[in-house]
Protein backbone atom coordinates (compact mmCIF):
# COMPACT_ATOMS: atom_id res chain seq x y z
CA UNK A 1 -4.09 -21.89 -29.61
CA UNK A 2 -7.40 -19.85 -30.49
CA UNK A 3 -7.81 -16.66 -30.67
CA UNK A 4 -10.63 -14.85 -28.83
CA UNK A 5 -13.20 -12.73 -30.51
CA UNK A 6 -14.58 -9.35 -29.30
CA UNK A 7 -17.92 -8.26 -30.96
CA UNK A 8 -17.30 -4.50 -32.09
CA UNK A 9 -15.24 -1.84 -33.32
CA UNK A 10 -11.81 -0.16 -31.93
CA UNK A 11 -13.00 2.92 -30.15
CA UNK A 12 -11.38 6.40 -31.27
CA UNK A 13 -10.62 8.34 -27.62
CA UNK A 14 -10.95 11.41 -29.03
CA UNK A 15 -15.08 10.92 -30.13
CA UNK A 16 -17.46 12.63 -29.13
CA UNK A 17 -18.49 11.72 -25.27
CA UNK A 18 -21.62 11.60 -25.42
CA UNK A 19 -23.41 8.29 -26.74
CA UNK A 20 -25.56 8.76 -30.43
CA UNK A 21 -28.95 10.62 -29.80
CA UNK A 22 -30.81 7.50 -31.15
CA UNK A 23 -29.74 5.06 -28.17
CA UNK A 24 -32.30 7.53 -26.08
CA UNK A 25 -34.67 7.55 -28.55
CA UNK A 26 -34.56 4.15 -28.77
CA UNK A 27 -34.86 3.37 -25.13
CA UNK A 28 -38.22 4.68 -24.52
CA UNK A 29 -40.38 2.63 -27.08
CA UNK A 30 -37.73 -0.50 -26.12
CA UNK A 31 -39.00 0.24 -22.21
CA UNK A 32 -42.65 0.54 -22.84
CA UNK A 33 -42.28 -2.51 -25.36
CA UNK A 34 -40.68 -4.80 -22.66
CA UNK A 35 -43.66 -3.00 -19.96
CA UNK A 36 -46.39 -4.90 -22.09
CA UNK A 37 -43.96 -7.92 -21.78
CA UNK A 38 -43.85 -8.04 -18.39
CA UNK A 39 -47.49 -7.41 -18.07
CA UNK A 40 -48.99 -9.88 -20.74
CA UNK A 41 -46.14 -12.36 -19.40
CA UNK A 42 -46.84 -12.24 -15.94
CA UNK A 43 -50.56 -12.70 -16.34
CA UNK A 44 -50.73 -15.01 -19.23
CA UNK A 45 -47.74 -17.35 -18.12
CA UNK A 46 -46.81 -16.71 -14.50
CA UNK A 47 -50.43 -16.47 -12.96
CA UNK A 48 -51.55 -19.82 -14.51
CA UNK A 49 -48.18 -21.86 -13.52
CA UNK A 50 -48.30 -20.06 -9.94
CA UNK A 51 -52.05 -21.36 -9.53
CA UNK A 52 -51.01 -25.24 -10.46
CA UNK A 53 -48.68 -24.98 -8.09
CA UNK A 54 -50.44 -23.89 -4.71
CA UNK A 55 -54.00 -24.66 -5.76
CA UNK A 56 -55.58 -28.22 -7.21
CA UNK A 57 -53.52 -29.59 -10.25
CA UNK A 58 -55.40 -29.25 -13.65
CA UNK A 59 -55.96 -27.03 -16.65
CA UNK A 60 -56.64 -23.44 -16.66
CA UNK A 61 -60.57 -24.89 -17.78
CA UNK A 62 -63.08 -21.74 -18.15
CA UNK A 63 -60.44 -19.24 -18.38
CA UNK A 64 -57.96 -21.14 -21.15
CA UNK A 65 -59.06 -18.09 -23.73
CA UNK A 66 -58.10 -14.90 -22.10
CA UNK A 67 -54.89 -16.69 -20.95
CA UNK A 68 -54.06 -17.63 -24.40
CA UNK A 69 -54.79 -14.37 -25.40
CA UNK A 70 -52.25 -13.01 -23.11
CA UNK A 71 -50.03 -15.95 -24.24
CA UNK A 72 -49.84 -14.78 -27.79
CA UNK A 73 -49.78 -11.03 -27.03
CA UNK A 74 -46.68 -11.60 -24.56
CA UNK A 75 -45.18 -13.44 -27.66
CA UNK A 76 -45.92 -10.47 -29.76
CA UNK A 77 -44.55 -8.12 -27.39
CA UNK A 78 -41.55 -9.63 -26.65
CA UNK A 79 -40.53 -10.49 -29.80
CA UNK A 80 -40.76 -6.20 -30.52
CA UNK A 81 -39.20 -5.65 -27.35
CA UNK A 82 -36.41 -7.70 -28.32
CA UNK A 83 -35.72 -6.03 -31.33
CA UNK A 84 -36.10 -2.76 -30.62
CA UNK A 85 -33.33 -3.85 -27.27
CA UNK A 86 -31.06 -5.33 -30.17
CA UNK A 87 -31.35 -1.85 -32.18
CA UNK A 88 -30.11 0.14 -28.85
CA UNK A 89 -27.29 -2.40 -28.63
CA UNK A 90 -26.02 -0.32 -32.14
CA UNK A 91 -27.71 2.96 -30.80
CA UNK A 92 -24.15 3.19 -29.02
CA UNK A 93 -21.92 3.37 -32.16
CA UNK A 94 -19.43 1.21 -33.79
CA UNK A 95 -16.87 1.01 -31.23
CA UNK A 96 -16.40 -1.56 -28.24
CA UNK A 97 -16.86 1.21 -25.85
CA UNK A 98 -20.13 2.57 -27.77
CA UNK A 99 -21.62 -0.71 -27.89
CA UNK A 100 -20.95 -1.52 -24.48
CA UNK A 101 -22.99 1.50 -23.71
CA UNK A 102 -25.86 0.33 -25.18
CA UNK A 103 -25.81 -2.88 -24.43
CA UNK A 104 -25.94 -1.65 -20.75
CA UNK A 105 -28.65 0.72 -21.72
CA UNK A 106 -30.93 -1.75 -23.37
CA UNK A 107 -30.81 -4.17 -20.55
CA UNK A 108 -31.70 -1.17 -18.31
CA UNK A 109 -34.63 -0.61 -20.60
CA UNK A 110 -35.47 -4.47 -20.15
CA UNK A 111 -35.24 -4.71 -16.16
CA UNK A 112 -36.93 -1.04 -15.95
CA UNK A 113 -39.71 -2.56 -18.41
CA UNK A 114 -40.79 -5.77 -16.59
CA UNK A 115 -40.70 -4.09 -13.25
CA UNK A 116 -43.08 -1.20 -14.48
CA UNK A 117 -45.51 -4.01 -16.45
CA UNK A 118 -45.38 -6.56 -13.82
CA UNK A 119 -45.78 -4.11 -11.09
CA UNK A 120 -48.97 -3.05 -13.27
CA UNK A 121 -50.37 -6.39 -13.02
CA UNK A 122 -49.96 -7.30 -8.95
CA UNK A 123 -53.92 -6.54 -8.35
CA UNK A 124 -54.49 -8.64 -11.44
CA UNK A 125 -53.31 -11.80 -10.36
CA UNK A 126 -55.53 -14.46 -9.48
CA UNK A 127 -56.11 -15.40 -5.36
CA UNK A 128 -55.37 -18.69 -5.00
CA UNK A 129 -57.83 -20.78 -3.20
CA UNK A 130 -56.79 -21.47 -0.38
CA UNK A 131 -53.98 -19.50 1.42
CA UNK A 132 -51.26 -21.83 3.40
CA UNK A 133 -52.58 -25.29 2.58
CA UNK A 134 -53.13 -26.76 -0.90
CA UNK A 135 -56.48 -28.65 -1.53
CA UNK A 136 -56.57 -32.24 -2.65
CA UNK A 137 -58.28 -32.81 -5.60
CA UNK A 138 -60.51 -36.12 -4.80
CA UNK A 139 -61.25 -34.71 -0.96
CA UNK A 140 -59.11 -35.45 2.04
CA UNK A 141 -57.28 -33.43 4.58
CA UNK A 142 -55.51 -30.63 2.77
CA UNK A 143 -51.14 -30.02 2.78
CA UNK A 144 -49.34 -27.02 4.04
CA UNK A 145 -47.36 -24.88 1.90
CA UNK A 146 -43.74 -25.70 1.76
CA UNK A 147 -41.23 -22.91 1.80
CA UNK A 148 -40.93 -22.60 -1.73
CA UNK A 149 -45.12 -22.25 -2.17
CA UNK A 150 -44.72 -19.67 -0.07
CA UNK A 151 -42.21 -17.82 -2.53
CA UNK A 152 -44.27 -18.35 -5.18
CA UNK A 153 -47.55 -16.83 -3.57
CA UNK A 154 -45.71 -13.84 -3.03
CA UNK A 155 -44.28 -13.57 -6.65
CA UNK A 156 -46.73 -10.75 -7.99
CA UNK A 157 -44.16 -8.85 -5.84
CA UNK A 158 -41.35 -10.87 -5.84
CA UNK A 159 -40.97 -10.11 -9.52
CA UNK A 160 -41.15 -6.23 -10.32
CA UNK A 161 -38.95 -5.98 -6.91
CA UNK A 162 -36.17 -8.18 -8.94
CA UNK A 163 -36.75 -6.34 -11.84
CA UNK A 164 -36.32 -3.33 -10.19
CA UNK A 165 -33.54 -3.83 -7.93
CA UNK A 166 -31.19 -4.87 -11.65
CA UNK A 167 -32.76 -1.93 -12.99
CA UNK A 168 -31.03 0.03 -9.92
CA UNK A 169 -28.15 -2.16 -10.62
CA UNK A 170 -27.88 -1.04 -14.19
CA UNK A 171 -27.96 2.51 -13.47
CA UNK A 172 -25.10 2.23 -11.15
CA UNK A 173 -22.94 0.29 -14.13
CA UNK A 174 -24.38 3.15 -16.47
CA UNK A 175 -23.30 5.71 -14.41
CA UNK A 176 -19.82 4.30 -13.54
CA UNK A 177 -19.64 3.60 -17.25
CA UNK A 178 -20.55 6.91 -18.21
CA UNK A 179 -17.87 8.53 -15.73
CA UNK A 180 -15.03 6.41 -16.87
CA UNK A 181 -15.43 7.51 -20.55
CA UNK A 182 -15.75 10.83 -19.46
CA UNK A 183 -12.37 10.35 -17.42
CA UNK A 184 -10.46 8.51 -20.69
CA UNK A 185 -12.08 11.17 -22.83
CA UNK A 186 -10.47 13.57 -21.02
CA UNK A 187 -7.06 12.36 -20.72
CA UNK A 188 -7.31 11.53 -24.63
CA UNK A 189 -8.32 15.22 -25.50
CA UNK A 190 -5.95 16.59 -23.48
CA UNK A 191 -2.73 14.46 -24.86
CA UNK A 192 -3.90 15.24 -28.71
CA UNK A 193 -4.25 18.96 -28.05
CA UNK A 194 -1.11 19.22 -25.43
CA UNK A 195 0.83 16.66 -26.20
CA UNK A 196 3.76 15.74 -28.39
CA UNK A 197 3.89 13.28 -31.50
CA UNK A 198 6.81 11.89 -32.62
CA UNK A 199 8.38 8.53 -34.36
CA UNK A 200 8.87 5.37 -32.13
CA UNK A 201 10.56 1.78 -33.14
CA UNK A 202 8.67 -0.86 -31.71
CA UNK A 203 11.26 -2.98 -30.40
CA UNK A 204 8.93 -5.87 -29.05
CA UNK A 205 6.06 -7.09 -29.76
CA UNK A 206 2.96 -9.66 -28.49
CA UNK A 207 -0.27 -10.97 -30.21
CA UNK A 208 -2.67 -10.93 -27.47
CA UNK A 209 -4.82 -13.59 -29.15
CA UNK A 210 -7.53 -11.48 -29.18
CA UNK A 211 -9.22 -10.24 -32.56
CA UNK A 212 -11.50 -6.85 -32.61
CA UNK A 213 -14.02 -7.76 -35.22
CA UNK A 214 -11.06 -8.71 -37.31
CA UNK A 215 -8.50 -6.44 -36.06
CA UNK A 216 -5.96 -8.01 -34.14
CA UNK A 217 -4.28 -6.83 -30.91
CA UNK A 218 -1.01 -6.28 -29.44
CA UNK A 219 1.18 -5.40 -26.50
CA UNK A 220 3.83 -3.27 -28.02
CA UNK A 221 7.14 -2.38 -26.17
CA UNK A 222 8.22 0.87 -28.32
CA UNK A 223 11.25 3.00 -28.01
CA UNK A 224 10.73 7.14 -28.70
CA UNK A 225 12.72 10.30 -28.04
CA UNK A 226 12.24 12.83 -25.78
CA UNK A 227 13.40 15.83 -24.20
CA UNK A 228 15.16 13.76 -21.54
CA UNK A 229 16.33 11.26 -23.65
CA UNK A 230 14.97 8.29 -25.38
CA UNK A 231 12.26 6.34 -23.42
CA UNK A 232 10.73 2.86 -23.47
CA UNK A 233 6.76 2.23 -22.48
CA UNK A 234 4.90 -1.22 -22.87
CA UNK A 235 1.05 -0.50 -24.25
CA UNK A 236 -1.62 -2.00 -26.62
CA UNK A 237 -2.48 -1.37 -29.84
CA UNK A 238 -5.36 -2.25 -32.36
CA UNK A 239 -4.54 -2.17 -35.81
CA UNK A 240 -5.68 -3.65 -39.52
CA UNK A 241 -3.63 -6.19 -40.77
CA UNK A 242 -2.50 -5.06 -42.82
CA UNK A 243 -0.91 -2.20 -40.80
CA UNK A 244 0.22 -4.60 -37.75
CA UNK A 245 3.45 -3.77 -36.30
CA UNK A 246 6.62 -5.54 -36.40
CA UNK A 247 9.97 -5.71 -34.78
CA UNK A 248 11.73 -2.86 -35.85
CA UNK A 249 8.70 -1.23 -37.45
CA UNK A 250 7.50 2.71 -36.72
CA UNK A 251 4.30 3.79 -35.07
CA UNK A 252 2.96 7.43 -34.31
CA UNK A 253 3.43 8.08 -30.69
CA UNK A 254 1.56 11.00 -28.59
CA UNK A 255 3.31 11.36 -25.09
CA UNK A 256 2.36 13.92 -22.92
CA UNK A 257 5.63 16.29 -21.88
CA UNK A 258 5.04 15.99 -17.77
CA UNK A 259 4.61 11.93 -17.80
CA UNK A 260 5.85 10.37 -20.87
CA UNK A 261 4.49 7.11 -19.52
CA UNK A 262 0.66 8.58 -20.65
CA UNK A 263 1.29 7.66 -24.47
CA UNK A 264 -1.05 6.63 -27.66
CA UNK A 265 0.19 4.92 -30.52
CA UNK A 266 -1.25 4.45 -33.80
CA UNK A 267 0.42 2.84 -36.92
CA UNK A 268 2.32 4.85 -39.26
CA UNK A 269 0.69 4.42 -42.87
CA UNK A 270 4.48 5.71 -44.10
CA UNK A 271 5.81 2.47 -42.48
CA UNK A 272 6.25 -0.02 -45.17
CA UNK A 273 7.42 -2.98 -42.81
CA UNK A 274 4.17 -2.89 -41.46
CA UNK A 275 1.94 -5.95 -41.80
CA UNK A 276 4.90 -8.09 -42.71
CA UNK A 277 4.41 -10.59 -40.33
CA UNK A 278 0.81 -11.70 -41.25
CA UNK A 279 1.58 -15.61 -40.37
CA UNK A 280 2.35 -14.95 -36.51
CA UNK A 281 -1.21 -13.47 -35.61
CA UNK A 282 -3.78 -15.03 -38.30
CA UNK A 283 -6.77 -17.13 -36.97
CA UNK A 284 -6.81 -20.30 -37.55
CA UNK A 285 -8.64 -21.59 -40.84
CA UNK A 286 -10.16 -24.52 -38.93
């Protein structure tokens, strides 16, 4: 009944590969910015909850200002970190496929940040008191750590080594990312410059529900000629409105010769029956 957004721009296949120089020149300051995050935070916010839990119950007393300090430079930092992470999320380019790049890159710069900042700050951390047992505060025999005290003494590492390990986890998903564009890339190059581009009649068509920042999408069935006769594929399109396909409308089709199932179609701005059928796919007004 509703349609489903997605945040960004149809990609053009035949783009440049690789992603805009400013997503890398955006990633260092966004890594070092989320570094000083991970540092301030871990010190100024982590430290003082981790000592409440395993040691006596109370305020941070003597130390309260440096720990606010921290408080209020992790807000600081995090709030540029954020941004600059945001800014790599465009660093990609107006397409779905460039800003999936960068949204992949800018959470890399994110986990790679807070593992290098709280990694920084392990021999910073304050000892707790006692190590194993937690002290009562008005005297009397003291209580052994539970399981989960014992997580959170070791958190000084438990944290950069999470941090790190989605940072690992990130560079797999860029890298896999970055070979399947290169793949697509490829295949698109090498149907505009080898293949063939003639006239199909879409002769069935589906609204997907789904809207491209206003674009809406379709499974097409379209009908073209070849060399071996005419030939029928099923594929999706992105269009404007205004130039949405219809039943018996034409599109610009690119097969390739050797497996006319490997097509691209695009709208034919000639076609005048094209966004005649605005009612079937609009999104709802409420």
């Amino acid at each position: 009944m509703f349609g489903s957004f997605e945040f960004g721009l149809p990609g053009d296949p035949r783009q440049a590969r690789r992603p805009s120089p400013r997503l890398w020149l955006l990633g260092v300051p966004t890594t070092l910015a989320w570094a000083v995050a991970g540092w301030s935070g871990t010190l100024g916010l982590l430290d003082g909850f981790r000592l409440m839990s395993l040691n006596r119950v109370g305020s941070w007393g003597a130390d309260t200002g440096p720990a606010v300090s921290l408080v209020l430079f992790f807000s600081i930092s995090i709030t540029v970190a954020s941004s600059l992470g945001f800014a790599m999320l465009w660093g990609g380019g107006m397409s779905l496929r460039g800003m999936g790049v960068g949204f992949r890159a800018s959470t890399l710069a994110a986990c790679l940040g807070i593992a290098l900042g709280s990694g920084f700050a392990i021999p910073s951390w304050t000892k707790p008191e006692s190590i194993g047992q937690r002290l009562p505060l008005g005297g009397g025999a003291a209580e052994p750590w539970t399981d989960v005290d014992w997580i959170v003494y070791y958190e000084p590492y438990l944290v950069p080594g999470v941090a790190g390990v989605s940072a690992l986890v990130m560079v797999m998903v860029l890298v896999r990312a970055f070979v399947t564009k290169a793949e697509a890339d490829d295949h698109a190059q090498a149907l505009a410059q080898t293949g063939r581009q003639v006239l199909g009649h879409v002769v069935g068509i589906e609204f997907t529900n789904i809207w491209v920042m206003g674009n809406p999408r379709f499974t097409v069935q379209v009908r073209f000629p070849t060399d071996e006769g005419e030939r029928t594929v099923i594929t999706t399109m992105i269009t404007p409105p205004l130039q949405a396909p219809s039943r018996g409308s034409t599109v610009k089709v690119t097969y390739d010769p050797r497996n006319p199932d490997s097509v691209q179609v695009d709208p034919d701005p000639a076609d005048r029956a094209a966004g005649g059928n605005l009612g079937a796919f609009l999104p709802p007004m409420f």
